[in-house]
Protein backbone atom coordinates (compact mmCIF):
# COMPACT_ATOMS: atom_id res chain seq x y z
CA UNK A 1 0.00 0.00 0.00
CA UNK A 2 2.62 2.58 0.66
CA UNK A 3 4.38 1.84 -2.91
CA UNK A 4 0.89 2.46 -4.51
CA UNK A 5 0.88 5.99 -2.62
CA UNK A 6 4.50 6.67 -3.18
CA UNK A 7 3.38 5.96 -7.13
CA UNK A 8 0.53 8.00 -7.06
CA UNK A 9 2.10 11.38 -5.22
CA UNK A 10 4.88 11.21 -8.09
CA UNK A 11 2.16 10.80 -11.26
CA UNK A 12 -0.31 13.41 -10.06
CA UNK A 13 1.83 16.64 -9.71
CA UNK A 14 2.79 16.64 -13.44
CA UNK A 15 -1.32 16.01 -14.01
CA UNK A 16 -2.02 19.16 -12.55
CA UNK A 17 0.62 21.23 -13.92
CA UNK A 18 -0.62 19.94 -17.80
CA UNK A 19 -4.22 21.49 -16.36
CA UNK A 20 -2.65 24.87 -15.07
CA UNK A 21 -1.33 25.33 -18.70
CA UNK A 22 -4.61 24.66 -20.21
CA UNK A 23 -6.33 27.73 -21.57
CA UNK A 24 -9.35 29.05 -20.19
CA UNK A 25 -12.87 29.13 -21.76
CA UNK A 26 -12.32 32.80 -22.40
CA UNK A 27 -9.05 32.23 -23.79
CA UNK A 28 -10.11 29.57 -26.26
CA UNK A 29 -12.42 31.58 -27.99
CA UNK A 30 -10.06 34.41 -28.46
CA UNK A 31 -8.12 31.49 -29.94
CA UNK A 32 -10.79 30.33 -32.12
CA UNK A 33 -11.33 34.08 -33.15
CA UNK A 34 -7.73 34.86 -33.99
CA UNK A 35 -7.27 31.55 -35.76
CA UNK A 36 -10.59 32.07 -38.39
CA UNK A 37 -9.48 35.27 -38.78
CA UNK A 38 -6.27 34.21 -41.04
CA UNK A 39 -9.05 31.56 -42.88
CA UNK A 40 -11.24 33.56 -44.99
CA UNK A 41 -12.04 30.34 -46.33
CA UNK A 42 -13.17 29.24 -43.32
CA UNK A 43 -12.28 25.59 -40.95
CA UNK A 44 -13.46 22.39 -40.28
CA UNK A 45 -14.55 21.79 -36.30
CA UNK A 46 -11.95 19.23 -36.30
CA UNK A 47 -9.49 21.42 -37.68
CA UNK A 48 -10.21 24.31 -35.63
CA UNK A 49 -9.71 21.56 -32.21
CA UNK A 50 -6.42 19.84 -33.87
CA UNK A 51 -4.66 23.34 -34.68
CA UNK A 52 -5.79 24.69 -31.20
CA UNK A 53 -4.78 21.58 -29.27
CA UNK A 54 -8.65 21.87 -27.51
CA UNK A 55 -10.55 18.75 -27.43
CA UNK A 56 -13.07 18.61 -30.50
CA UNK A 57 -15.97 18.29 -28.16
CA UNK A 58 -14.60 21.94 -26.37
CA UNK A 59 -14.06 23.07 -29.90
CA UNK A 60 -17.87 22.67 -31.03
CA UNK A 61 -19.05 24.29 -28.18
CA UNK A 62 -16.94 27.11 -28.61
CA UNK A 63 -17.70 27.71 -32.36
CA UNK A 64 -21.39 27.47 -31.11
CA UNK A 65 -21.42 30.05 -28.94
CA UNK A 66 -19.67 32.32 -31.44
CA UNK A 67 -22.47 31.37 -33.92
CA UNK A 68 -25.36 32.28 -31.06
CA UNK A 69 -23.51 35.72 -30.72
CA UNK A 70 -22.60 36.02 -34.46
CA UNK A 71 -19.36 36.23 -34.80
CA UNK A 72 -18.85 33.09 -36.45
CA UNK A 73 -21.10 31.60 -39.12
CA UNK A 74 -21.08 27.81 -41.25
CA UNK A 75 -20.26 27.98 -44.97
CA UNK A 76 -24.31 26.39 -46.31
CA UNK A 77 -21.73 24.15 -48.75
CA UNK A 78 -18.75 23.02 -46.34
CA UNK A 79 -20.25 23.57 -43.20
CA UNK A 80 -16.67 25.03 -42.19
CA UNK A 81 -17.29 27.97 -40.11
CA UNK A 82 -16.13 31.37 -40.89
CA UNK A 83 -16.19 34.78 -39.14
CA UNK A 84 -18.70 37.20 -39.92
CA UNK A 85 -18.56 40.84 -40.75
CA UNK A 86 -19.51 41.45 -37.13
CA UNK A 87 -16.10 41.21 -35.62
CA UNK A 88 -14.38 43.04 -38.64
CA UNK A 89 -17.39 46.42 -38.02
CA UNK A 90 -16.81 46.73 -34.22
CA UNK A 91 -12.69 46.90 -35.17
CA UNK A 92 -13.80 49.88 -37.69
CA UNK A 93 -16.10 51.47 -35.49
CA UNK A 94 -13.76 51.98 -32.78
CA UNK A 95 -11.34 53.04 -35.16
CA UNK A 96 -13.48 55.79 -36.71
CA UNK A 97 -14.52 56.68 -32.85
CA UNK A 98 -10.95 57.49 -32.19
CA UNK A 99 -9.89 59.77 -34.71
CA UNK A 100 -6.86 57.95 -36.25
CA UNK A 101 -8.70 57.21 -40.02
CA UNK A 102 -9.56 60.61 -40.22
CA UNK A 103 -6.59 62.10 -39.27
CA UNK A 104 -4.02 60.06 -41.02
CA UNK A 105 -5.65 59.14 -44.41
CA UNK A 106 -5.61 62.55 -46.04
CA UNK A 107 -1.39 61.87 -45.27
CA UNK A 108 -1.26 58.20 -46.23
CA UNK A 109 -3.49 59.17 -49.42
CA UNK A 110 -0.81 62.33 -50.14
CA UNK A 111 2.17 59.83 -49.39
CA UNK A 112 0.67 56.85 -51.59
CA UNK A 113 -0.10 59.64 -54.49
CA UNK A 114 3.62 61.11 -54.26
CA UNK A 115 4.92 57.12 -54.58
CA UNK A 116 2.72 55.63 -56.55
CA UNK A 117 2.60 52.82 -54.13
CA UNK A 118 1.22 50.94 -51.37
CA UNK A 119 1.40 53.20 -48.06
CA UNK A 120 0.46 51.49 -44.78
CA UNK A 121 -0.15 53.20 -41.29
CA UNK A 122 0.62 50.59 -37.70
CA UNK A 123 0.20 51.89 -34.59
CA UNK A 124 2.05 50.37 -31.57
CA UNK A 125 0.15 48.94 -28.87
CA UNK A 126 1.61 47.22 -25.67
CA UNK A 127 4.11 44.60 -27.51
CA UNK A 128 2.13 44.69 -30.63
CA UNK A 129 2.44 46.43 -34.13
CA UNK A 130 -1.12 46.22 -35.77
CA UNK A 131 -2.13 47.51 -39.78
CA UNK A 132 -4.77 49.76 -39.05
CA UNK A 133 -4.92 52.13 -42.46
CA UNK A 134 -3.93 51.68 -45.48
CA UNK A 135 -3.75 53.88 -49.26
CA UNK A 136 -2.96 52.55 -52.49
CA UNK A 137 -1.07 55.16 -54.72
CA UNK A 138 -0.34 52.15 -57.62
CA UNK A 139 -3.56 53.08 -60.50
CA UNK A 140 -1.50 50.44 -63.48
CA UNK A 141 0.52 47.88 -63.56
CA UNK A 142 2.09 46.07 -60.68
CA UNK A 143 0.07 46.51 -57.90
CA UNK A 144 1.00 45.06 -54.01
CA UNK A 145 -1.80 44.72 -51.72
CA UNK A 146 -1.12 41.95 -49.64
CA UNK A 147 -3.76 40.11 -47.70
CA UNK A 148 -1.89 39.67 -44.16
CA UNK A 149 -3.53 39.56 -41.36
CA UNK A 150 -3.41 42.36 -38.05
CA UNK A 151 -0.47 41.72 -36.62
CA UNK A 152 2.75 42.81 -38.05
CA UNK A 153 6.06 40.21 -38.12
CA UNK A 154 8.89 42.58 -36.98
CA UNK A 155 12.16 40.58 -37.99
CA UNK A 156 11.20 40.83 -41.87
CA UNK A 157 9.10 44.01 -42.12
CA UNK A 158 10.39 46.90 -42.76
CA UNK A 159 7.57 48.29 -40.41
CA UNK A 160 9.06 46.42 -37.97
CA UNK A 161 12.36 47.19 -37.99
CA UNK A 162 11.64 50.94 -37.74
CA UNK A 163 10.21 50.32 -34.32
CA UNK A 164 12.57 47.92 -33.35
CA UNK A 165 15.45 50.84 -34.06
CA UNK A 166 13.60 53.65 -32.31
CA UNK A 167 13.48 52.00 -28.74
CA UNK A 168 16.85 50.86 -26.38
CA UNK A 169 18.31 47.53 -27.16
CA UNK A 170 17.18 46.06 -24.23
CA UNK A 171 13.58 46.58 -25.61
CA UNK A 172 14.16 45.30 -28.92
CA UNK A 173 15.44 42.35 -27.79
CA UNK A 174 12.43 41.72 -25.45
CA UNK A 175 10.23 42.56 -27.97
CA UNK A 176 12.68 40.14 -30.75
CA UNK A 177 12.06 37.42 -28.10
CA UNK A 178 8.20 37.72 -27.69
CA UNK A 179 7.90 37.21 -31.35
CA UNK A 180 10.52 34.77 -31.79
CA UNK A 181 12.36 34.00 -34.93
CA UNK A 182 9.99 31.22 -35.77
CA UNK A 183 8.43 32.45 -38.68
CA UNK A 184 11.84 33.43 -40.88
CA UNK A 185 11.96 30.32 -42.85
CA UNK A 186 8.28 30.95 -44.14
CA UNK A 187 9.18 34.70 -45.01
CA UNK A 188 10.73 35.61 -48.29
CA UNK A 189 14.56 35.07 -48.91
CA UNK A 190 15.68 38.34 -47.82
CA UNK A 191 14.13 37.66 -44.50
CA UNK A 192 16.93 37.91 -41.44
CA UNK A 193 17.49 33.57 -40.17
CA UNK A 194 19.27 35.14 -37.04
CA UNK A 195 19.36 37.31 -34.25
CA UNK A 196 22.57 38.88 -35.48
CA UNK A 197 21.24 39.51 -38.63
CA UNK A 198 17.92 41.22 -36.82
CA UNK A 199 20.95 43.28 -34.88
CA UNK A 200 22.82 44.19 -37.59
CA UNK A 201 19.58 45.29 -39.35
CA UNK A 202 18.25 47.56 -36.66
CA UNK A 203 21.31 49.44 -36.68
CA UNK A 204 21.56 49.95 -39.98
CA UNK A 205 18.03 51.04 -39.83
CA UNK A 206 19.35 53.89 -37.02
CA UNK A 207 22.14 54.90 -39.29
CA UNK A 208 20.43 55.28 -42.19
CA UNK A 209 16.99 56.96 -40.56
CA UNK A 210 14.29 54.71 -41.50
CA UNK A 211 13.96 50.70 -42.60
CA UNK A 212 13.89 49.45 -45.61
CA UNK A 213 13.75 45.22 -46.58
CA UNK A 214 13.90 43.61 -50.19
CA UNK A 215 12.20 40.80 -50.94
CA UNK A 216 11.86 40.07 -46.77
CA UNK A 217 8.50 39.68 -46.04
CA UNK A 218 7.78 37.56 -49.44
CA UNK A 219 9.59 37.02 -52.38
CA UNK A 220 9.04 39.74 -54.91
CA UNK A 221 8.17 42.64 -52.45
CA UNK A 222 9.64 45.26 -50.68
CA UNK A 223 9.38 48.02 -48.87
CA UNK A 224 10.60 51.08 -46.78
CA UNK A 225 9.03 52.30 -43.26
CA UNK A 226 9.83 55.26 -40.87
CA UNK A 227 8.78 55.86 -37.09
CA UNK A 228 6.00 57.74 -35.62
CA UNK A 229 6.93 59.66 -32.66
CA UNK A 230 4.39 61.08 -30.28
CA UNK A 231 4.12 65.06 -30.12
CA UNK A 232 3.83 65.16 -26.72
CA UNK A 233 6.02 62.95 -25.14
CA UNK A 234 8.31 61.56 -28.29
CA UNK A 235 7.93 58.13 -27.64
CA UNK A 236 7.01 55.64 -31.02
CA UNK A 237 3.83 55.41 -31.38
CA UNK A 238 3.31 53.75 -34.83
CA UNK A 239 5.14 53.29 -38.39
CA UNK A 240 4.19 54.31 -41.49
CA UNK A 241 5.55 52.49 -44.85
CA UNK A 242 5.89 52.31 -48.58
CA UNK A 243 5.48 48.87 -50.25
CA UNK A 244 5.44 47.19 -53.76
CA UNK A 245 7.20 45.16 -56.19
CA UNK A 246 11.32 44.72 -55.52
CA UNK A 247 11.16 45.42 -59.78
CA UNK A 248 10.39 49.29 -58.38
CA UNK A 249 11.25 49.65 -54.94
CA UNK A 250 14.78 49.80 -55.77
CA UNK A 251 17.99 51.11 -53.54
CA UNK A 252 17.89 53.90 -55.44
CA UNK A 253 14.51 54.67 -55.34
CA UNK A 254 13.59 53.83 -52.04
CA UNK A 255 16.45 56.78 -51.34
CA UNK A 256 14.30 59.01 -53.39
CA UNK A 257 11.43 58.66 -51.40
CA UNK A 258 12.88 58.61 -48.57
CA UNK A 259 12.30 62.53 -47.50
CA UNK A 260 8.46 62.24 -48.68
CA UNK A 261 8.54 59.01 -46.02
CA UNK A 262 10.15 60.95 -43.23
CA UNK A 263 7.86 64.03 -44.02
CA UNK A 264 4.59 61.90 -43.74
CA UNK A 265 5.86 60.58 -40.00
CA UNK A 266 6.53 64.18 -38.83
CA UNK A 267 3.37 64.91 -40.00
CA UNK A 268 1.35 62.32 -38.44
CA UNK A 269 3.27 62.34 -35.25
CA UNK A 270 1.65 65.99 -35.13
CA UNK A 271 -1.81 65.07 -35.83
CA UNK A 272 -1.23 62.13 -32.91
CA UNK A 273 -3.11 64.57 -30.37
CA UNK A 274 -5.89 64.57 -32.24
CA UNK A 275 -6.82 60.54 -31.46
CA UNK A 276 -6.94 59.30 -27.90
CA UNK A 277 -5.85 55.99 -28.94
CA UNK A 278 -2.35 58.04 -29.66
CA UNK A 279 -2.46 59.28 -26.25
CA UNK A 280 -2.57 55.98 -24.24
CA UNK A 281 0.28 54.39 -26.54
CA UNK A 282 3.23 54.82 -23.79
């Protein structure tokens, strides 16, 4: 009998600690939210369980309640579910209620006309770089509009990298090490593969003034991004960038655009007081 215990208190610890690491109810469905969100096409219940490591039965229940609330709806033909429009109105509403679409387009839409390219505004928020306005200056021809979801990958954008060069080492590297280097080998083949190459990278970036990648974020592509800085208090509060096909976006003209790049972050770093979601960005 006292084996059998001594068995038992050495199993059951490790049990629990597998349940502490399980995500909550709440967490899940952010989860499930986040994960449709890069599906247009919508996902299988099954799949939505596997790639979430939930158990299938958690999974339908889930997807179930985000159908009762309407977030999430079945495709009639595939019965994979799917977000709805809901989720993507409340993220423009709140966007509209704080200012930052009115205030920056008219500069993004000026920026994108001078270029002749794509011209994307990401604000800064906590550990996160999100797209939040866009303006496409390309009317012929080439034209690079990528599909990518909210969150920006900072190793291989060029949006990234202008953030990661205006704070202290010592925050890029926590930041470098909350996003991880995971997702390099899926980039394009300019993408940095290490963290020296990151390093080198964001000091370039300092040297030169703002970022600029080639054929980083996907083969074919790239682009050229400056800092924000708040008006107030001068700390980054988002990036603004110039994208399109490496054909165009050369060295040499990424150089020529640079001052209308650097002009267009002054700019909307003054306009920042205008949008409280500017003003709570530390």
């Amino acid at each position: 009998m006292n084996c059998y215990s001594i068995c038992v208190t050495i199993v059951r610890p490790p049990q629990i600690h597998i349940r502490q690491l399980m995500p909550s109810a709440r967490d899940r469905a952010v989860l499930v939210l986040e994960l449709l969100s890069q599906h247009v096409q919508g996902l299988a219940m099954s799949e939505v369980g596997d790639r979430l490591g939930i158990p299938r039965s958690a999974a339908h229940r889930l997807l179930a309640d985000l159908k009762e609330m309407g977030y999430v709806k079945q495709n009639a033909h595939t019965t994979h579910y799917m977000l709805t429009i809901k989720l993507a109105a409340l993220g423009l509403s709140y966007l509209a209620a704080t200012g930052v679409t009115d205030a920056a387009q008219p500069l993004l839409d000026d920026l994108a006309e001078r270029s002749c390219e794509l011209v994307r505004l990401a604000v800064i928020e906590g550990n996160q770089l999100t797209w939040v306005a866009k303006s496409q200056g390309a009317r012929s021809g080439l034209r690079y509009d990528p599909d990518a979801g909210l969150d920006v990958y900072l190793p291989a954008t060029a949006n990234g990298l202008a953030w990661l060069a205006a704070v202290t080492d010592e925050r890029a590297l926590e930041l470098l090490s909350q996003h991880g280097m995971d997702q390099a080998k899926r980039m394009g083949p300019g993408a940095p593969q290490t963290l020296r190459e990151v390093l080198e990278r964001i000091d370039q970036t300092r040297q030169r003034g703002h970022a600029t990648v080639f054929d980083a974020y996907e083969q074919g592509t790239s682009a050229m991004a400056a800092v924000v800085c708040a008006s107030t208090h001068g700390a980054p509060i988002a990036t603004v960038s110039i994208a399109g096909p490496s054909v165009r976006m050369t060295p040499e003209r990424m150089e020529a655009l640079a001052p209308d790049l650097l002009a267009c972050a002054k700019a909307l770093g003054a306009t920042s007081g205008q949008s409280p979601l500017f003003a709570s960005v530390n």
